[in-house]
C-alpha atoms as a PDB file:
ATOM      1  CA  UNK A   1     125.713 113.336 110.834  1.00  0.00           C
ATOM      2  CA  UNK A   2     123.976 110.075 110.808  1.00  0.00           C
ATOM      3  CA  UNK A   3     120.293 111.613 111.307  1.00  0.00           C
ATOM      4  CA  UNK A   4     118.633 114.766 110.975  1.00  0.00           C
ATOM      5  CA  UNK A   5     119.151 117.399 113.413  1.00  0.00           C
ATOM      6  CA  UNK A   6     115.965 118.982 115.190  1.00  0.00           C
ATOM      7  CA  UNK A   7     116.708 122.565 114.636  1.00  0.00           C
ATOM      8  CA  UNK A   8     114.096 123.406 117.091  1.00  0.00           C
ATOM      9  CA  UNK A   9     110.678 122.314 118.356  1.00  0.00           C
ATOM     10  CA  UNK A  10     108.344 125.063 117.489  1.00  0.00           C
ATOM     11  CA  UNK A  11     104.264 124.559 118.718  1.00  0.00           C
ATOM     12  CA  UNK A  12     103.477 127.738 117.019  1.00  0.00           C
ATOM     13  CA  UNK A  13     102.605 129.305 113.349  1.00  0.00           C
ATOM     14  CA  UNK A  14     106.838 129.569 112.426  1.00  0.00           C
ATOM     15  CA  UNK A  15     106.592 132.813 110.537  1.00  0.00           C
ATOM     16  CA  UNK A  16     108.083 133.862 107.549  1.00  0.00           C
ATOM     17  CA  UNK A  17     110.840 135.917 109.031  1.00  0.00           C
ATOM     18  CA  UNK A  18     111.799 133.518 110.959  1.00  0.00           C
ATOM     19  CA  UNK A  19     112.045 130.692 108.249  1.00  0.00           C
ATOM     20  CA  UNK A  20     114.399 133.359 105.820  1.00  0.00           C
ATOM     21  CA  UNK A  21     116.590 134.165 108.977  1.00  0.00           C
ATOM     22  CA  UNK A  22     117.146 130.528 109.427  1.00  0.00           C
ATOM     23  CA  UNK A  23     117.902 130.388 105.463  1.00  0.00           C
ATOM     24  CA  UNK A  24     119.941 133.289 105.290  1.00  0.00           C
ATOM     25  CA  UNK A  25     122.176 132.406 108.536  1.00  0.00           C
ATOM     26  CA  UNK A  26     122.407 129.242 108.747  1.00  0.00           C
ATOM     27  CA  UNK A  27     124.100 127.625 111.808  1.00  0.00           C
ATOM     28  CA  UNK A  28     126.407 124.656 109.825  1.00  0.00           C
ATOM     29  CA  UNK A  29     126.213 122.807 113.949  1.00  0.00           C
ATOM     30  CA  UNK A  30     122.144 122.605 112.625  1.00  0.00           C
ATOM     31  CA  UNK A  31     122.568 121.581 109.218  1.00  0.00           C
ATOM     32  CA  UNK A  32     122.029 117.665 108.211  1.00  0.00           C
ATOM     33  CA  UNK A  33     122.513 115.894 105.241  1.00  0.00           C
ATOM     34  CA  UNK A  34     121.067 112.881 106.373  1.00  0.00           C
ATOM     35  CA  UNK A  35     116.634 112.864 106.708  1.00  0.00           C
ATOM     36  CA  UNK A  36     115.439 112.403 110.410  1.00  0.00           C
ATOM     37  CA  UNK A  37     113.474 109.057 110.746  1.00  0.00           C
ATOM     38  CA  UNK A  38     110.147 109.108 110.906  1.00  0.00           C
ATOM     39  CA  UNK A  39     109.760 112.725 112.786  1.00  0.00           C
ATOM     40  CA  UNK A  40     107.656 114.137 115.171  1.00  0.00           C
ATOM     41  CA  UNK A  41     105.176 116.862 115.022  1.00  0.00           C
ATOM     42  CA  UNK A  42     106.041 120.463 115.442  1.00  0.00           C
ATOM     43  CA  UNK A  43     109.899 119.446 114.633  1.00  0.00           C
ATOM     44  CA  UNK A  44     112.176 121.287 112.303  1.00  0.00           C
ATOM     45  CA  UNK A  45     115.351 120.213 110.140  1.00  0.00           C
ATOM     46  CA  UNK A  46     117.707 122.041 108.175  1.00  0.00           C
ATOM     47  CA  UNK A  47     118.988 120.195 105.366  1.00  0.00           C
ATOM     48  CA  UNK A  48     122.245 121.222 103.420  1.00  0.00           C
ATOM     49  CA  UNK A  49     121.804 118.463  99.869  1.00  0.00           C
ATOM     50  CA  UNK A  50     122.516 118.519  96.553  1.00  0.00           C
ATOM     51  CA  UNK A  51     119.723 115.884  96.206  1.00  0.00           C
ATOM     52  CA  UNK A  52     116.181 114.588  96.973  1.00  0.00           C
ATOM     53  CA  UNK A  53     117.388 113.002 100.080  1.00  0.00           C
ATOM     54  CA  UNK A  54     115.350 115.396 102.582  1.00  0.00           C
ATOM     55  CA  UNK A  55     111.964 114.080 101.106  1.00  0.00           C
ATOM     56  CA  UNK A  56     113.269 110.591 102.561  1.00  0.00           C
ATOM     57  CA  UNK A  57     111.755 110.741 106.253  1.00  0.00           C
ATOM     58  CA  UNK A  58     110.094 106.844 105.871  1.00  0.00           C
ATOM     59  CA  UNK A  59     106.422 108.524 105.511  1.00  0.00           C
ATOM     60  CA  UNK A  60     104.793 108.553 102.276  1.00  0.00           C
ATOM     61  CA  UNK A  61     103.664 112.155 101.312  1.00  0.00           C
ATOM     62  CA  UNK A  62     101.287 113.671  98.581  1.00  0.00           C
ATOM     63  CA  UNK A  63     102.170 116.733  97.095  1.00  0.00           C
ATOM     64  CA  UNK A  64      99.930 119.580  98.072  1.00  0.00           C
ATOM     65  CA  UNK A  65     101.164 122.289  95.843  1.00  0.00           C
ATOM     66  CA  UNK A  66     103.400 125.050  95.709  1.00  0.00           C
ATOM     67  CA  UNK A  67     104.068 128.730  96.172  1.00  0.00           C
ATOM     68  CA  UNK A  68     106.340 131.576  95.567  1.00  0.00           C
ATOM     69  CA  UNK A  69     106.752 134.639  97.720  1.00  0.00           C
ATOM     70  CA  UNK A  70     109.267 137.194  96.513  1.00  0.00           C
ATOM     71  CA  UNK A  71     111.407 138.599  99.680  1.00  0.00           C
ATOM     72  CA  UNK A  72     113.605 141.487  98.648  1.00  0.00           C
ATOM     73  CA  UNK A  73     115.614 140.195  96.188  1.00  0.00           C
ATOM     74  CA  UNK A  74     115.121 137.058  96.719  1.00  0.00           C
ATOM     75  CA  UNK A  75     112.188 134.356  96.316  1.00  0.00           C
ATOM     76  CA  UNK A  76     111.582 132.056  99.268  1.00  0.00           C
ATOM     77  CA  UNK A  77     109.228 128.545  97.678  1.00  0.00           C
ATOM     78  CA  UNK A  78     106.682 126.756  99.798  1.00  0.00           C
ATOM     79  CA  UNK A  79     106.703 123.225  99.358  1.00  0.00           C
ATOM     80  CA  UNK A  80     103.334 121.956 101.189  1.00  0.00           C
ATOM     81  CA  UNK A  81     102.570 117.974 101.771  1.00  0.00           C
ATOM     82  CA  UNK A  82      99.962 115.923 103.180  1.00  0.00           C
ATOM     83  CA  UNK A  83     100.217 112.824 104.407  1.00  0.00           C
ATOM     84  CA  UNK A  84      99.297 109.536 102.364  1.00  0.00           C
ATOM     85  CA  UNK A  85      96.828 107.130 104.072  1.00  0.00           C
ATOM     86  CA  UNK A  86      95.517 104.063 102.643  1.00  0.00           C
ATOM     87  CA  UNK A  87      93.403 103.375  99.745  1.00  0.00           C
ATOM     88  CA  UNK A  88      92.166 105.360  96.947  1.00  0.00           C
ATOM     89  CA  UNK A  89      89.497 107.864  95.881  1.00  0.00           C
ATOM     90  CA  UNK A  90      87.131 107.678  92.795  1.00  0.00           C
ATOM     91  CA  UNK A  91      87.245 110.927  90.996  1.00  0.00           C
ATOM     92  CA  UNK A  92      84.846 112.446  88.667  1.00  0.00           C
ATOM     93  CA  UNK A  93      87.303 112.132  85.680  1.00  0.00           C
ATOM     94  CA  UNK A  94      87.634 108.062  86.156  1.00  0.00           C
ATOM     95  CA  UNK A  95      91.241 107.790  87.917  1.00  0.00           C
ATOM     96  CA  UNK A  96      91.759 106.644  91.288  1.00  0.00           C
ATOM     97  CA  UNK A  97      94.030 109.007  93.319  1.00  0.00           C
ATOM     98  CA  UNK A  98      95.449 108.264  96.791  1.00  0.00           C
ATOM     99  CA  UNK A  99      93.951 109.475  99.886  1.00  0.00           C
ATOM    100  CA  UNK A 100      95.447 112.206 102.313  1.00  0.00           C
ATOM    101  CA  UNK A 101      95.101 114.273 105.104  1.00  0.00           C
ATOM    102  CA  UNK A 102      96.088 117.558 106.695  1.00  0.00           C
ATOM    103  CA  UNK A 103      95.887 116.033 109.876  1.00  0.00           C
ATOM    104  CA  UNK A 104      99.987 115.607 109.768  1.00  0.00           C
ATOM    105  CA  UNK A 105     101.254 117.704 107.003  1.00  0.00           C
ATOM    106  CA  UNK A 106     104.986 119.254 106.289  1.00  0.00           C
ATOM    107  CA  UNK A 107     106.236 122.372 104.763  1.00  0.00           C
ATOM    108  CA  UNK A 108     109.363 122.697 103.107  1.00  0.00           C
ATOM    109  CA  UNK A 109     111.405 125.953 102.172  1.00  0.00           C
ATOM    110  CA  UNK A 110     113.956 127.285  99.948  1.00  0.00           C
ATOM    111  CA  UNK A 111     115.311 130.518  98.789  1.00  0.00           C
ATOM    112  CA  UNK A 112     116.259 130.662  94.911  1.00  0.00           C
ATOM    113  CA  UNK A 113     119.211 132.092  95.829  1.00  0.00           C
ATOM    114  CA  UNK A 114     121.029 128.445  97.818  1.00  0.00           C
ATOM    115  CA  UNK A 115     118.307 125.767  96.629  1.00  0.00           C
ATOM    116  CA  UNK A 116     120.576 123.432  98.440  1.00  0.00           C
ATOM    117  CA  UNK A 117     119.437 124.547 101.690  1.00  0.00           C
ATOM    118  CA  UNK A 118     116.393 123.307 102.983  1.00  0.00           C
ATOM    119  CA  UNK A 119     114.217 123.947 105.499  1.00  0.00           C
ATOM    120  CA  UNK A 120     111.394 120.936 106.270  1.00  0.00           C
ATOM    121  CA  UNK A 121     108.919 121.732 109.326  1.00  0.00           C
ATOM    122  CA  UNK A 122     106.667 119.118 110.290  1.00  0.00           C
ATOM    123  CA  UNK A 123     102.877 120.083 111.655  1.00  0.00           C
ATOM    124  CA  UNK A 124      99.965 118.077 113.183  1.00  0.00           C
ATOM    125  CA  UNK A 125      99.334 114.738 114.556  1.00  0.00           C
ATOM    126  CA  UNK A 126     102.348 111.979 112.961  1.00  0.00           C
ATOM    127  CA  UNK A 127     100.060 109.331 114.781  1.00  0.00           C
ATOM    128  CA  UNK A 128      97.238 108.953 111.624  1.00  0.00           C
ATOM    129  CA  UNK A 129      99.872 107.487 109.477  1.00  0.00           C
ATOM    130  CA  UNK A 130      99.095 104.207 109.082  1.00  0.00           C
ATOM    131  CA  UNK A 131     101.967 102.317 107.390  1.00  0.00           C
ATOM    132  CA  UNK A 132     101.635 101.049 103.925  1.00  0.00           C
ATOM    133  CA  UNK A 133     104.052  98.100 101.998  1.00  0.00           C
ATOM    134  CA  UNK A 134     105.290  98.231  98.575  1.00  0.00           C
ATOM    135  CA  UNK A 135     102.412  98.609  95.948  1.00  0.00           C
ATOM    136  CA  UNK A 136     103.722  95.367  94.387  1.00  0.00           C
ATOM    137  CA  UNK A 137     104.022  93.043  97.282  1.00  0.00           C
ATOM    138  CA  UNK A 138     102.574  89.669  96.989  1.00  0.00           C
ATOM    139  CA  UNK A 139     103.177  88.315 100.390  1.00  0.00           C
ATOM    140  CA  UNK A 140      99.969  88.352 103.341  1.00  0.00           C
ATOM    141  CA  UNK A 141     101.959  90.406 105.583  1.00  0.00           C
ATOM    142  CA  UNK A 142     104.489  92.410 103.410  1.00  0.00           C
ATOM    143  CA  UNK A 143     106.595  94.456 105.350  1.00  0.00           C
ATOM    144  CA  UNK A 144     106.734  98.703 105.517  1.00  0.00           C
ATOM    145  CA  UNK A 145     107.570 100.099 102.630  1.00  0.00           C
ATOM    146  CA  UNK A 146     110.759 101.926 102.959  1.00  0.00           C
ATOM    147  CA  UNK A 147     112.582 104.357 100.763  1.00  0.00           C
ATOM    148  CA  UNK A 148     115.975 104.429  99.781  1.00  0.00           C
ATOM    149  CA  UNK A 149     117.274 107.953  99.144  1.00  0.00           C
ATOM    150  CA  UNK A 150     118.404 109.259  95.598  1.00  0.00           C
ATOM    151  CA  UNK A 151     121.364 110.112  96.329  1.00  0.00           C
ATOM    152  CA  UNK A 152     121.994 106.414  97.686  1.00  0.00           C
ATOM    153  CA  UNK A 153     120.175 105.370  94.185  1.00  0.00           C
ATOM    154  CA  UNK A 154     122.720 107.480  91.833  1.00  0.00           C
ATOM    155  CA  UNK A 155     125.785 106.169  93.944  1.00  0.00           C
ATOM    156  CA  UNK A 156     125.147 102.543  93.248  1.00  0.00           C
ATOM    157  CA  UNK A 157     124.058 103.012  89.570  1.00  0.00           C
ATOM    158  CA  UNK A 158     127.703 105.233  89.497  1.00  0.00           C
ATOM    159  CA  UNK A 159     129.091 102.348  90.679  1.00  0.00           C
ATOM    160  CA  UNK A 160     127.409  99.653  88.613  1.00  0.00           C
ATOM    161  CA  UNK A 161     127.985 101.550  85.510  1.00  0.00           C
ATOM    162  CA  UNK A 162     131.840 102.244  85.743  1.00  0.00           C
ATOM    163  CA  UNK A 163     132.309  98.140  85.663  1.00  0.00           C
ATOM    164  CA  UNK A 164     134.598  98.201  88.550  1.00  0.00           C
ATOM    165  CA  UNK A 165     132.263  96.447  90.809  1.00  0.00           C
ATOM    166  CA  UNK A 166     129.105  94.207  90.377  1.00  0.00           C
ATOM    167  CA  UNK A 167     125.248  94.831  91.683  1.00  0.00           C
ATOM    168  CA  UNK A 168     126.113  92.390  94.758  1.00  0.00           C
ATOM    169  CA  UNK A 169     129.341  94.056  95.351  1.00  0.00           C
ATOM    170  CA  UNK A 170     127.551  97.268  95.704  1.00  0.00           C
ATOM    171  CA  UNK A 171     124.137  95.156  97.349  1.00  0.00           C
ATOM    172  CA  UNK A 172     127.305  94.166  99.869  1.00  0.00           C
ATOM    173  CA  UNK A 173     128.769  97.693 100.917  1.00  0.00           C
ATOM    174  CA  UNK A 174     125.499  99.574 101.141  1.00  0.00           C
ATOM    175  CA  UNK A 175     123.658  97.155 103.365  1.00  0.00           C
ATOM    176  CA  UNK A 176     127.050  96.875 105.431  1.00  0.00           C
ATOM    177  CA  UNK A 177     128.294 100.610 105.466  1.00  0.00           C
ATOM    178  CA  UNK A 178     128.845 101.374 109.541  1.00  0.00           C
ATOM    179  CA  UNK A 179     128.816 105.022 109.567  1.00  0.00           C
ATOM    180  CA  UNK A 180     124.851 104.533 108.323  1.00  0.00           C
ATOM    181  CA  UNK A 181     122.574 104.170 110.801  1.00  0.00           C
ATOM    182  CA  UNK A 182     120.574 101.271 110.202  1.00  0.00           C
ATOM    183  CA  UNK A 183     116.938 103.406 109.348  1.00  0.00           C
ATOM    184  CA  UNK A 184     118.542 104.885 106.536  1.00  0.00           C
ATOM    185  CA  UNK A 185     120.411 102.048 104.748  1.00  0.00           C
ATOM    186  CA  UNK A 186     117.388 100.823 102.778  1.00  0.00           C
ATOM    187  CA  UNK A 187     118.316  99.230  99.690  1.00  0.00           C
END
């Protein structure tokens, strides 16, 4: 699939049995292994990955913490984000640390029994993100920053390292490669 697939819309609290039914029965027609682009409040993707590559949705995130909840015999893990905003905050032990909000947050699950499954819901209001560029731009006007996925990172270092092919000839395919829709090409 070239994009994440909205598994459904759900306004509502989406409740625990419902996330480990989704987990435990997945429907492969709902299943992406490419990130949705920038989504939408209240949507929900089901990622099937070996990697990283469902954290890359073009927003930058802060880690909110985790938690466990046994199920049976099984353990289904919270993953809970806020999103980044501009700028810093002072804190009492002298480091800066970037500011969030739970205004537009998303949850992502897993059960320890198929961590390659994942289940991303996204909550709130996506309209206070205010795009950021790359920490180490010099220009005036430096473009959004944009993330390339890991598993796009590990493919070109694969590449690089087995000598069959230089950085540019890599740089070449990647930023070419048709079946990638252009959102998620960043290199």
């Amino acid at each position: 699939m070239d994009s994440g697939s909205i598994v459904y819309m759900h306004t509502d609290v989406l409740h625990q049995t419902e996330i480990v039914d989704i987990l435990t029965k997945p429907e492969t027609s709902r299943t992406s292994n490419v990130p949705p682009y920038k989504p939408k409040a209240n949507e929900i993707y089901l990622f099937q990955t070996g990697a990283d590559d469902w954290k890359c949705d073009q927003y930058l995130w802060i880690n909110n913490g985790t938690k466990s909840v046994t199920i049976g015999n099984d353990v289904l893990k919270k993953h809970f984000y806020k999103i980044r905003l501009p700028g810093t905050t002072d804190h009492t032990n002298g480091r800066k640390r970037p500011v969030g909000s739970l205004q537009f947050k998303k949850t992502a699950y897993s059960l320890k029994s198929n961590k390659s499954l994942i289940l991303v819901h996204y909550e709130g209001d996506e309209t206070v993100y205010v795009p950021v560029s790359h920490g180490n731009s010099k220009k005036s006007h430096p473009p959004e920053y944009t993330r390339t996925a890991p598993s796009v990172l590990r493919k070109i270092e694969q590449d690089i390292r087995s000598g069959e092919k230089t950085a540019m000839d890599v740089y070449r395919e990647n930023i070419s490669n048709g079946p990638v829709s252009g959102e998620h090409q960043g290199v």
